[in-house]
Protein backbone atom coordinates (compact mmCIF):
# COMPACT_ATOMS: atom_id res chain seq x y z
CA UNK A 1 43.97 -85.44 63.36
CA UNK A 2 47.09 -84.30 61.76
CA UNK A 3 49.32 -85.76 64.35
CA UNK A 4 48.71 -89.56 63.75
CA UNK A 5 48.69 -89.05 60.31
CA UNK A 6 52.26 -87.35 60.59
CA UNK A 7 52.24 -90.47 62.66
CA UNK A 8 51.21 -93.25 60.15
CA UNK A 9 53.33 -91.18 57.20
CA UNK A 10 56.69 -91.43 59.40
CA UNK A 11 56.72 -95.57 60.03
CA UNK A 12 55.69 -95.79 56.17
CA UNK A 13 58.63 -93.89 55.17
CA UNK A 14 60.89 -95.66 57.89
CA UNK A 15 59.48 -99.10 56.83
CA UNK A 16 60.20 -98.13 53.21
CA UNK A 17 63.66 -97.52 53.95
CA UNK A 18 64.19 -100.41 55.60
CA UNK A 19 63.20 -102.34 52.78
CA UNK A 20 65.00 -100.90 50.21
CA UNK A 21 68.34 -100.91 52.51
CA UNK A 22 68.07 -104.70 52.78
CA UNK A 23 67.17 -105.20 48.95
CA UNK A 24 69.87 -103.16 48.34
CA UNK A 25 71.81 -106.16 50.12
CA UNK A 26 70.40 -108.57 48.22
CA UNK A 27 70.38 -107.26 44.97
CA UNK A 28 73.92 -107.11 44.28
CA UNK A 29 74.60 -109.22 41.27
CA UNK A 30 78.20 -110.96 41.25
CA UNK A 31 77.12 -112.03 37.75
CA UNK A 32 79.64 -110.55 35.37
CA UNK A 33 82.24 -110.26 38.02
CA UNK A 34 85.12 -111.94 38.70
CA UNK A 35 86.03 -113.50 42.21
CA UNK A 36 89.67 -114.79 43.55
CA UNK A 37 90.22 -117.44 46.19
CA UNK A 38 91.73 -115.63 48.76
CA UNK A 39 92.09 -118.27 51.95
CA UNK A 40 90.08 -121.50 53.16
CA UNK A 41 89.75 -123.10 56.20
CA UNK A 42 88.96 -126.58 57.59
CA UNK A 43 84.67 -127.17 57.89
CA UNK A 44 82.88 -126.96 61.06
CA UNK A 45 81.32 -130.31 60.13
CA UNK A 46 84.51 -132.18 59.00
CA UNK A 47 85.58 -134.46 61.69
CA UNK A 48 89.00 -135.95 62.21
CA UNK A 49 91.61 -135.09 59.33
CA UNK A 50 88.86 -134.71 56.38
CA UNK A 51 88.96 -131.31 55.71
CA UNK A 52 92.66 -130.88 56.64
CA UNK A 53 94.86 -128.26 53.92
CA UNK A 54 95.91 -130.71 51.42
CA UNK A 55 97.62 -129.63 48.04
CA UNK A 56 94.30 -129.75 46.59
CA UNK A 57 93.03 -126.93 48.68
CA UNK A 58 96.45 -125.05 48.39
CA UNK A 59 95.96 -125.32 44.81
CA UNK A 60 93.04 -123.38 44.84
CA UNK A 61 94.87 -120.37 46.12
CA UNK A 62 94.75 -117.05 44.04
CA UNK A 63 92.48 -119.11 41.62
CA UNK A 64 90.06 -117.19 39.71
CA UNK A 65 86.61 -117.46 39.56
CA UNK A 66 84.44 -115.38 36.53
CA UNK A 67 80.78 -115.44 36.56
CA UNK A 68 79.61 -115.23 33.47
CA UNK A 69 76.34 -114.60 31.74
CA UNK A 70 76.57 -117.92 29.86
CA UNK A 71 78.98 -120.03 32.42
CA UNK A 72 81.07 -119.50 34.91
CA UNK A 73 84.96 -119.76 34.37
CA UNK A 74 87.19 -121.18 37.07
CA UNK A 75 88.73 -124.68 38.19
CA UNK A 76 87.11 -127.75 38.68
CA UNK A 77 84.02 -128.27 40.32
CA UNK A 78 83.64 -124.28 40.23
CA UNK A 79 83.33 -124.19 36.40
CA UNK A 80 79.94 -124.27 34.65
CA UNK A 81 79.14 -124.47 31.44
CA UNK A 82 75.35 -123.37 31.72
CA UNK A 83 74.63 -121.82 35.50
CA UNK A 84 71.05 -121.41 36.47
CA UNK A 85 71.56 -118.46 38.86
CA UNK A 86 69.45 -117.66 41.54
CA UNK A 87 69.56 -115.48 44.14
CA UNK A 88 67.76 -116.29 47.72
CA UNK A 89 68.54 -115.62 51.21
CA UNK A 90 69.19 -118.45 53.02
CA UNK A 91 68.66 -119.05 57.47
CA UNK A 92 71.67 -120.09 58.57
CA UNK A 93 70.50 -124.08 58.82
CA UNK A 94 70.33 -123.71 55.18
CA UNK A 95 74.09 -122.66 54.48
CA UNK A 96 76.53 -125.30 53.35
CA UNK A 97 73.89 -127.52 52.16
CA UNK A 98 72.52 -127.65 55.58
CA UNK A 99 75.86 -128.61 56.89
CA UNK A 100 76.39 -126.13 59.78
CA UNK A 101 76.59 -128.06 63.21
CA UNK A 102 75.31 -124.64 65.26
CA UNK A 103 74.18 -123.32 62.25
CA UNK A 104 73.32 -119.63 64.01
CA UNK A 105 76.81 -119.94 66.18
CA UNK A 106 78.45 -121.30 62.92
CA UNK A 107 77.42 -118.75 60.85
CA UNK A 108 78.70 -116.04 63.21
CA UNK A 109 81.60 -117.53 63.79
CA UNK A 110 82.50 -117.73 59.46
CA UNK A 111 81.84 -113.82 59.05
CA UNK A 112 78.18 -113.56 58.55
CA UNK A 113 75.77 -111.28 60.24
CA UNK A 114 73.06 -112.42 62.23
CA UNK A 115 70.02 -113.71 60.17
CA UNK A 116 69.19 -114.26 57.22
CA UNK A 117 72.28 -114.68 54.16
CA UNK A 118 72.24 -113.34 50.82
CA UNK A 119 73.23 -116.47 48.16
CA UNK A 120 73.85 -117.07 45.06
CA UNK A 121 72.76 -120.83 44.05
CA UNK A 122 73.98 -121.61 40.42
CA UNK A 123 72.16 -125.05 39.56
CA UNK A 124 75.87 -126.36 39.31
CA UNK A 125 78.01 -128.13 41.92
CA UNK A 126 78.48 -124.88 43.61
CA UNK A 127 76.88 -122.36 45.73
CA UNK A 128 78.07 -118.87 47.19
CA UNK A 129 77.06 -117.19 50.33
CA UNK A 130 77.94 -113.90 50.62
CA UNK A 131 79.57 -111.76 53.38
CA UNK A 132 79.22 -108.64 51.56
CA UNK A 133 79.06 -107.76 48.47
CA UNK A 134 82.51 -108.01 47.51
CA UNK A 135 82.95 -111.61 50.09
CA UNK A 136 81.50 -114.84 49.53
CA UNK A 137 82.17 -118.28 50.85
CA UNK A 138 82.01 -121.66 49.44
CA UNK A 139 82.44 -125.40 50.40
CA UNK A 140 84.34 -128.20 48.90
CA UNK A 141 85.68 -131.25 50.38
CA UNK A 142 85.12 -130.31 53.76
CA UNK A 143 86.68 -126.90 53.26
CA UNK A 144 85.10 -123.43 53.41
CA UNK A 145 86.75 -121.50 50.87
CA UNK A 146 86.83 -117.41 51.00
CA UNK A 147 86.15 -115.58 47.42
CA UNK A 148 86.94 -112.04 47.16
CA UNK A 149 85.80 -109.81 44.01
CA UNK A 150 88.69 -109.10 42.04
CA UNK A 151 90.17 -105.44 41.71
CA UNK A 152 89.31 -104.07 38.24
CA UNK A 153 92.51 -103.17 36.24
């Protein structure tokens, strides 16, 4: 009797650790962080030469990006005067507003791991999908901009 007990205690405790490893993911808060632009890249949906580097998106470059309690500091359309944050995982057909042609091969092919992405959604005109936490990514005129959290000094 002692055996599948042992049994039943061992998957608890591994399913428990599971759990808190990928909430651990999850549950890292950019909010009060600041994030640099870092490098962008033309989007797997833009077709022909929208999406091409312009000085717009060269302009972003080394831009800085706070979030903020109350707002979120940055250049235009990044800024936000009153962010709702939330933070969901999204499938992969839900990244980029849906805009992922092979969303699974897409995903992959931007940096992210197989499954399900950790995202912060801000009620504003942008939204942030995270590599890791210290890497997100973010579209804007049929770019995919790369955000990278900001060395403390």
């Amino acid at each position: 009797m002692r055996k599948p007990l042992n049994v039943v205690l061992l998957v608890a405790a591994l399913v428990a650790a599971s759990t808190v490893s990928r909430a651990q993911t999850l549950s890292s808060s950019p909010v009060g962080s600041t994030f640099v632009v870092t490098g962008s890249q033309k989007a797997p949906w833009a077709q022909d030469s929208f999406g091409d580097e312009s000085a717009g998106s060269r302009a972003l470059q080394g831009k800085r990006i706070t979030f903020g309690a109350q707002a979120i500091s940055g250049p235009q359309p990044m800024a936000c005067r009153k962010p709702n944050y939330e933070r969901v995982a999204v499938e992969p057909d839900g990244l980029f507003q849906g805009g992922l042609k092979a969303p699974a091969k897409d995903a992959v092919a931007l940096g992210f791991a197989p499954g399900k992405v950790s995202s912060l959604l801000t009620g504003c005109e942008v939204d942030y999908h995270f590599l890791d936490a210290d890497h997100a990514l973010f579209a804007l005129d049929n770019r995919i901009y790369r955000i990278e959290r900001a060395k403390r000094r």
